[in-house]
C-alpha atoms as a PDB file:
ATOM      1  CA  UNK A   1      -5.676  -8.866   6.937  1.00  0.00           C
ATOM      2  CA  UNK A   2      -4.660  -5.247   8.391  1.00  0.00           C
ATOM      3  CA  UNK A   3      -3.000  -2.814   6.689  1.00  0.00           C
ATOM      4  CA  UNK A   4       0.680  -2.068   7.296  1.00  0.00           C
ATOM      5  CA  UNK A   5       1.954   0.593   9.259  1.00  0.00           C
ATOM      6  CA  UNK A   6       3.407   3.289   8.138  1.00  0.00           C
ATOM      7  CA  UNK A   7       6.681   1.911   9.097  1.00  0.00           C
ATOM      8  CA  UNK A   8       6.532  -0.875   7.309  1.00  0.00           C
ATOM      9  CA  UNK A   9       5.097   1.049   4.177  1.00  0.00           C
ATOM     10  CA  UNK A  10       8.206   3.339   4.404  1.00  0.00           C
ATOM     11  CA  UNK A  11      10.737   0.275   4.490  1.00  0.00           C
ATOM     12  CA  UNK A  12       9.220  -1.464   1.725  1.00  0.00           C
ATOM     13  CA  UNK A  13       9.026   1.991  -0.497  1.00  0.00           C
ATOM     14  CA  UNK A  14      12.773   2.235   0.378  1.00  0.00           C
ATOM     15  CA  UNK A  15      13.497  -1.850  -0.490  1.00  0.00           C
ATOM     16  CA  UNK A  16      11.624  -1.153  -3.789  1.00  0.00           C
ATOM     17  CA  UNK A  17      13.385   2.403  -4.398  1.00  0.00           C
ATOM     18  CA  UNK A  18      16.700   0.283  -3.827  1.00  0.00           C
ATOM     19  CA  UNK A  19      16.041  -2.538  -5.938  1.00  0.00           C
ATOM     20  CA  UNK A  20      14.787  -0.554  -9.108  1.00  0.00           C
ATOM     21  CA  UNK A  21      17.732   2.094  -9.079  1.00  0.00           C
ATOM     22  CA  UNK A  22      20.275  -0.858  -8.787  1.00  0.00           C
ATOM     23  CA  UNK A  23      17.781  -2.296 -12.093  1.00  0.00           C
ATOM     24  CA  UNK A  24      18.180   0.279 -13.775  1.00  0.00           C
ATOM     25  CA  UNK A  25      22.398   1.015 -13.003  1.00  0.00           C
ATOM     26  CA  UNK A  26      22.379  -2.565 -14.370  1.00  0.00           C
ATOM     27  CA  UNK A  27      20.885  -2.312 -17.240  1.00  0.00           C
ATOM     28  CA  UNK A  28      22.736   1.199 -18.579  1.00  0.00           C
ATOM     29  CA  UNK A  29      25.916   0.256 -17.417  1.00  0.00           C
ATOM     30  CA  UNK A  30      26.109  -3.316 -17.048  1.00  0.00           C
ATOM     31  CA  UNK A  31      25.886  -5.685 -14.151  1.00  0.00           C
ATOM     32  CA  UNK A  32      29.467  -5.916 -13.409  1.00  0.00           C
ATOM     33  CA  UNK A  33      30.397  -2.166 -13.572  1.00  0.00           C
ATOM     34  CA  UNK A  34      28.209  -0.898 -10.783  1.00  0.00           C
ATOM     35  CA  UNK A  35      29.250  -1.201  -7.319  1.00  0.00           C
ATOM     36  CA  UNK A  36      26.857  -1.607  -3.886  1.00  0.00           C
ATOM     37  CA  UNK A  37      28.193   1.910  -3.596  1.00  0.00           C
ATOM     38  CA  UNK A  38      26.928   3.284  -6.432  1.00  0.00           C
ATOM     39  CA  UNK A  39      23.974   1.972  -6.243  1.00  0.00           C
ATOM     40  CA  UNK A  40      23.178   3.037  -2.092  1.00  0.00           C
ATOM     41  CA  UNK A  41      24.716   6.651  -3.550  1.00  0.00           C
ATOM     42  CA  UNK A  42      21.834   6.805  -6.616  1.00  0.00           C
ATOM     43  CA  UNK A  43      19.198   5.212  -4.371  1.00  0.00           C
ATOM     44  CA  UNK A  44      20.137   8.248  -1.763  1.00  0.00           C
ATOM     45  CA  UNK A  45      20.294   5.607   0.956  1.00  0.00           C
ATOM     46  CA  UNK A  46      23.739   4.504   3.472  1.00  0.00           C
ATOM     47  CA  UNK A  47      25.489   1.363   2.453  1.00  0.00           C
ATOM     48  CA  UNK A  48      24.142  -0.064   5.623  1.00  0.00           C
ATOM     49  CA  UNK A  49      20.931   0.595   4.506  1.00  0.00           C
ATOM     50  CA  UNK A  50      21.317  -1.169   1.468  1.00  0.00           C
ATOM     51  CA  UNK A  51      22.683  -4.637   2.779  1.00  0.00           C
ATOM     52  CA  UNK A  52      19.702  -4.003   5.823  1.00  0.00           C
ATOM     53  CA  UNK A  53      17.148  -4.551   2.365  1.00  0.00           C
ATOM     54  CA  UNK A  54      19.229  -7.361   0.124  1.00  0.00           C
ATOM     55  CA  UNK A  55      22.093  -9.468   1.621  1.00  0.00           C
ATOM     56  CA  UNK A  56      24.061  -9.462  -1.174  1.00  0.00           C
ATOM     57  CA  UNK A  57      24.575  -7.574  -4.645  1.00  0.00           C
ATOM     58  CA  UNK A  58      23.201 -10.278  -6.374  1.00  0.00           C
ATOM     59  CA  UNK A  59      19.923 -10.029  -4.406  1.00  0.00           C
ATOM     60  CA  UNK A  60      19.516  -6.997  -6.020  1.00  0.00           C
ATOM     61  CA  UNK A  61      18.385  -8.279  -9.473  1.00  0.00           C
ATOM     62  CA  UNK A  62      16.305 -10.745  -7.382  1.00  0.00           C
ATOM     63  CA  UNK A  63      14.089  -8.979  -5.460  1.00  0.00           C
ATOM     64  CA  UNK A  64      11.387 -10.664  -5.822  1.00  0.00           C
ATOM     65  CA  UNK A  65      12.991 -13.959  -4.492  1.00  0.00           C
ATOM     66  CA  UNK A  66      10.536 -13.960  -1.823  1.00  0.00           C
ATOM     67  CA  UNK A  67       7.590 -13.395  -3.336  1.00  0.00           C
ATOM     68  CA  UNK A  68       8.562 -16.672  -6.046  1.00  0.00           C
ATOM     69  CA  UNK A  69       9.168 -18.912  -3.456  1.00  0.00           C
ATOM     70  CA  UNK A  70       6.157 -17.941  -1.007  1.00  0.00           C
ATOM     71  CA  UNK A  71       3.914 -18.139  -4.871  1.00  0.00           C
ATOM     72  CA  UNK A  72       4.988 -21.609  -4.447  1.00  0.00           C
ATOM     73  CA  UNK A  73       4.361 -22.675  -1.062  1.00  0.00           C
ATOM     74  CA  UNK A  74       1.272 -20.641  -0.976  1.00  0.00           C
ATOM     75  CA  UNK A  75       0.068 -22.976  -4.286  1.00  0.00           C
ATOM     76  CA  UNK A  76       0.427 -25.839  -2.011  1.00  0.00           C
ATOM     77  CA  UNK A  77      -0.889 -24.563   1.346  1.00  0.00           C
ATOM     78  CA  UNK A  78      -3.406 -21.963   0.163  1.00  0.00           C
ATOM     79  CA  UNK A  79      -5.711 -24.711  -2.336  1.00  0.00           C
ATOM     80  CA  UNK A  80      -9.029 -25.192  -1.886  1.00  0.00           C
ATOM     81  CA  UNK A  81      -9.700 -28.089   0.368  1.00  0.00           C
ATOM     82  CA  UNK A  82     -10.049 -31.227  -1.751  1.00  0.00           C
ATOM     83  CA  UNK A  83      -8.186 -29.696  -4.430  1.00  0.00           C
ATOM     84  CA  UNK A  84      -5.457 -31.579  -6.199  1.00  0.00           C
ATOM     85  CA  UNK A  85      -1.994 -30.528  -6.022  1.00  0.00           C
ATOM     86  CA  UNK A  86      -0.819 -30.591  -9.608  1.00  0.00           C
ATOM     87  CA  UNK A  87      -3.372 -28.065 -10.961  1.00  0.00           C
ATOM     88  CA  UNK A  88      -2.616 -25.484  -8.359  1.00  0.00           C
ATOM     89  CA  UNK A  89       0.725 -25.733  -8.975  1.00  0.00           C
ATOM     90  CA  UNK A  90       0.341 -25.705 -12.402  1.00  0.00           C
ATOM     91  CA  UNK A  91      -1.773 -22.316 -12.080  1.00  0.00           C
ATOM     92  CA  UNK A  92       1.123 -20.705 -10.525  1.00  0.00           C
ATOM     93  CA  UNK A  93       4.338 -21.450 -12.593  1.00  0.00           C
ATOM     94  CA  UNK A  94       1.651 -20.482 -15.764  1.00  0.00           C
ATOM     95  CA  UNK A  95       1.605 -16.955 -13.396  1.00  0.00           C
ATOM     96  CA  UNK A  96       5.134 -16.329 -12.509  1.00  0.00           C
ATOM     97  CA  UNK A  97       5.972 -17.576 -16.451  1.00  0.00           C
ATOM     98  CA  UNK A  98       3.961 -15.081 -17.949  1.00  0.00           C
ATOM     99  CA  UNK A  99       5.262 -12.633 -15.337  1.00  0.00           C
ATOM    100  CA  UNK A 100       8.839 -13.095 -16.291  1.00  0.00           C
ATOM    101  CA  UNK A 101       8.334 -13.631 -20.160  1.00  0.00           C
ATOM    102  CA  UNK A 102       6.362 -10.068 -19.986  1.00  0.00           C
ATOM    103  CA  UNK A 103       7.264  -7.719 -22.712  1.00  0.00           C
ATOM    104  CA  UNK A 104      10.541  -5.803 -21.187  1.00  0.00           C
ATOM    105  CA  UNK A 105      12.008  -8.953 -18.924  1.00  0.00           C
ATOM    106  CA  UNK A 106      13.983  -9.964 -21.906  1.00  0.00           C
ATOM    107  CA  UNK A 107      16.881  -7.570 -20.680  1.00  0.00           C
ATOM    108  CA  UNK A 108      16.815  -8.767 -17.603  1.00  0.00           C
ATOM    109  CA  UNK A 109      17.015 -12.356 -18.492  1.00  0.00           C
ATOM    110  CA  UNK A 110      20.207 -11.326 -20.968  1.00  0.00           C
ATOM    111  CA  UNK A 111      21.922  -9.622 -17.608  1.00  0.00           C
ATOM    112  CA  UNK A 112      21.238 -12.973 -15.912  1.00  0.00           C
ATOM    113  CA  UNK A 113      22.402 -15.139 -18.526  1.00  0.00           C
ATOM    114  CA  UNK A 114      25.360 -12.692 -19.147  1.00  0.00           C
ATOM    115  CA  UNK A 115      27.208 -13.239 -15.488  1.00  0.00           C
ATOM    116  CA  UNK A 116      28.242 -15.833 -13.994  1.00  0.00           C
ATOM    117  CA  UNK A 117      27.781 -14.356 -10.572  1.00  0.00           C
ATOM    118  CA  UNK A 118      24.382 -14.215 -11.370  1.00  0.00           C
ATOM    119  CA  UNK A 119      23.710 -16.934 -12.738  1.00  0.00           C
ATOM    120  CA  UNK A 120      25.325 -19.029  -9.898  1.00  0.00           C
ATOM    121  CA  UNK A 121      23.186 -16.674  -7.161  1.00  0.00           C
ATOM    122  CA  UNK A 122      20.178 -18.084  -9.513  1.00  0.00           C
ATOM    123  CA  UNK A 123      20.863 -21.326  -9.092  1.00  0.00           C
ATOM    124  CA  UNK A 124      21.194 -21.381  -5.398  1.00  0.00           C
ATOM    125  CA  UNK A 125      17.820 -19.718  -5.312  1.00  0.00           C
ATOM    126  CA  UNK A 126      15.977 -22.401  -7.200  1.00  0.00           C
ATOM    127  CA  UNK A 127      17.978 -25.184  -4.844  1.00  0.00           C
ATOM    128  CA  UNK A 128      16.197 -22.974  -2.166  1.00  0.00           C
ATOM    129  CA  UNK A 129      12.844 -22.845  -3.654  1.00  0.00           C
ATOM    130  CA  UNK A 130      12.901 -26.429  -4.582  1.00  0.00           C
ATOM    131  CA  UNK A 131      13.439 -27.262  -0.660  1.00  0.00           C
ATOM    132  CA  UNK A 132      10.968 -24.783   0.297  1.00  0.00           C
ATOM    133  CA  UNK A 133       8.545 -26.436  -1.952  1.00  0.00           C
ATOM    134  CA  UNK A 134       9.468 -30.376  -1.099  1.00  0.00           C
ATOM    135  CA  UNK A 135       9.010 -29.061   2.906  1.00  0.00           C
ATOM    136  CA  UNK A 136       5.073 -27.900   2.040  1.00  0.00           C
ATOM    137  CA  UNK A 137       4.453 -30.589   0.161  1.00  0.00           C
ATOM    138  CA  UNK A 138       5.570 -33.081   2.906  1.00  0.00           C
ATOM    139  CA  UNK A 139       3.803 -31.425   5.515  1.00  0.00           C
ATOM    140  CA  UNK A 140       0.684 -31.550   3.848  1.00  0.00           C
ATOM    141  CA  UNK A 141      -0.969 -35.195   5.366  1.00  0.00           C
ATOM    142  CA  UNK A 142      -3.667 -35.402   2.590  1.00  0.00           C
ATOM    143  CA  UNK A 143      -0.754 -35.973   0.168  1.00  0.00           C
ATOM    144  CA  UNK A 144       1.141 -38.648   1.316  1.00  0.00           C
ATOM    145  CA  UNK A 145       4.212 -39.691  -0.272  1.00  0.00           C
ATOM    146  CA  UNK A 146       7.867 -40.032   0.824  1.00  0.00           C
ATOM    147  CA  UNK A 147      10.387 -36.726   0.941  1.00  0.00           C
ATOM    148  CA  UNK A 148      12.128 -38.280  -1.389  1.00  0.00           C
ATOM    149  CA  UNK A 149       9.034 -37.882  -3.991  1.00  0.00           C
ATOM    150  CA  UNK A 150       8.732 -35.093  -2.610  1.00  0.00           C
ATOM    151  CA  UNK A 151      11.786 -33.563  -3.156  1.00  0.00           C
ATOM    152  CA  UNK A 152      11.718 -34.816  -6.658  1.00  0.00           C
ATOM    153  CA  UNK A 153       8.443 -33.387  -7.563  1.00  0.00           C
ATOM    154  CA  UNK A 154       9.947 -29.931  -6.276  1.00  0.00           C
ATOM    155  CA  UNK A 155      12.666 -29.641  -8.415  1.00  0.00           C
ATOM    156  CA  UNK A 156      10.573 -30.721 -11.331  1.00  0.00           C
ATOM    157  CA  UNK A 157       8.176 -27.845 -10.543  1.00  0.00           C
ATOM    158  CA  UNK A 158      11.124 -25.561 -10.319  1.00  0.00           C
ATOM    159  CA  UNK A 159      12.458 -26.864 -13.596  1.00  0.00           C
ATOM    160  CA  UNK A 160       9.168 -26.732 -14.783  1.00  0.00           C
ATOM    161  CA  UNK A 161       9.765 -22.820 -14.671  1.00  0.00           C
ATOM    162  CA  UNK A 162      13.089 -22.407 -15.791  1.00  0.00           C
ATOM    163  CA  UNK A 163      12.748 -24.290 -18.791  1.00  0.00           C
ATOM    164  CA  UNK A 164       9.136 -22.824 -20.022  1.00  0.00           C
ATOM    165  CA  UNK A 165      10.198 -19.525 -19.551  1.00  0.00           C
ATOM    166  CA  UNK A 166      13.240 -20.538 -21.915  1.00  0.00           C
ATOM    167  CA  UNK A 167      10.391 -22.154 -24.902  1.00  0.00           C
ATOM    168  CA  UNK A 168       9.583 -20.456 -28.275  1.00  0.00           C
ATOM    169  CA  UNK A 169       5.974 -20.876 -26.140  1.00  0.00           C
ATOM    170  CA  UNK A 170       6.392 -20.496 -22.670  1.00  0.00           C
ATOM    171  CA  UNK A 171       2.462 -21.202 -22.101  1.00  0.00           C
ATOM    172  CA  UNK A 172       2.646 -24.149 -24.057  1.00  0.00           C
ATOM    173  CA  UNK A 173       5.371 -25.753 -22.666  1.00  0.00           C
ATOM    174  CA  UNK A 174       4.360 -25.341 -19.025  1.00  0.00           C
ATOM    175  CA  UNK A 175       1.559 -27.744 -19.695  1.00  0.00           C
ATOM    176  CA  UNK A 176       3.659 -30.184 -21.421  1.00  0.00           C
ATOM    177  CA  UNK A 177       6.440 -30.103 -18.717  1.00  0.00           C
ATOM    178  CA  UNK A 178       3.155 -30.622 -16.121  1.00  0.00           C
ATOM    179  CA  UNK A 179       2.029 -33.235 -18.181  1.00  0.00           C
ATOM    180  CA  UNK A 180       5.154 -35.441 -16.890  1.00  0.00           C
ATOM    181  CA  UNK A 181       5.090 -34.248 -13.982  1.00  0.00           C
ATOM    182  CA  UNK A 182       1.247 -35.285 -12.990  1.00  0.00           C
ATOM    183  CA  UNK A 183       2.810 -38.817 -14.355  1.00  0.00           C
ATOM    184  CA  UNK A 184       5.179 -38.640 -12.287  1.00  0.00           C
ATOM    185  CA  UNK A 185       3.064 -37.306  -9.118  1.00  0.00           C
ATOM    186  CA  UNK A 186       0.743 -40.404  -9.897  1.00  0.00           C
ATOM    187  CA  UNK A 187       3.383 -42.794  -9.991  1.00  0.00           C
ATOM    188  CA  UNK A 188       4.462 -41.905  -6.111  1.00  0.00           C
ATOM    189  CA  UNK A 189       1.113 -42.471  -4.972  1.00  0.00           C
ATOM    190  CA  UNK A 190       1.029 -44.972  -2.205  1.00  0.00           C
ATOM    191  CA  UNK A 191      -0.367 -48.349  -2.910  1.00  0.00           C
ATOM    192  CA  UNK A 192      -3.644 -48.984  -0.338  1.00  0.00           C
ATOM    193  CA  UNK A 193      -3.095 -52.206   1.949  1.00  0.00           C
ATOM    194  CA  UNK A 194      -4.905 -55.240   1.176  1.00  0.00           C
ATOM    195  CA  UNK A 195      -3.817 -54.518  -2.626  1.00  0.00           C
END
């Protein structure tokens, strides 16, 4: 893997300057009551330069969007060869849970829960991820099942997250969630000819 150049370095020090001024505007003033201008105008970057980083104001709390859903993909694409799905998967929404139930994401989560902008934005995302997910699972031949188990299993990945993250034990209820979720994995397996 080669480094980045210093071009790139710059652009992502500029995306990440962007993201956690507009985090913190958020959080002191509240979500609603700061603008894209305020936050370009804190961040010491154009308005142009803003929208070049994050499409949309909502984006902003999400920065990490990309990273999630390439977590994901990677989980399916990136196991060892041989390796079952459902553990690697598993290994990864136990990550990104105990990344976003970390002491200090419990403000964040209240902003999110708080708006209903953001909430929708949220839900679009996980729509995303859930396709993005369902489309690396399908192309994988060594798993063979039909897109619409795969689709299913997907969204019950993503679900997996939202609701753990939610639990009095986060940890805890990722493995139960993945419990039915193996179940239902198993259940889609195709039948061998001759049977």
């Amino acid at each position: 893997m080669t480094e980045p150049g210093r071009r790139e370095r710059k652009k992502a020090a500029t995306r990440q300057k962007i993201a956690d001024t507009a985090l913190r505007l958020f959080l002191e003033r509240g979500y609603d009551a700061v603008g894209i201008r305020d936050v370009a105008a804190e961040a010491d970057v154009a308005v142009t330069t803003l929208f070049s980083h994050f499409a949309a104001k909502e984006a902003l709390v999400f920065e990490r969007d990309d990273d999630f859903e390439q977590r994901l993909t990677q989980a399916v694409t990136g196991r060892a060869p041989h390796e079952p799905l459902m553990p690697a998967l598993r290994r990864e929404v136990h990550a990104l849970v105990r990344h976003c139930t970390a002491e200090g994401a419990a403000p964040i989560r209240r902003m999110i829960d708080g708006s209903p902008a953001l909430r929708e934005y949220e839900e679009s995302m996980r729509l995303r991820h859930a396709d993005s997910l369902a489309a690396a699972i399908a192309a994988d031949p060594g798993l063979a099942r039909t897109p619409t188990a795969c689709r299913t299993i997907a969204r019950f990945v993503i679900d997996a997250y939202s609701l753990s993250r939610e639990a009095a034990d986060p940890q805890a209820a990722v493995d139960e969630i993945f419990g039915m979720i193996e179940a239902a994995w198993e259940v889609t397996r195709p039948v061998a000819a001759g049977r």
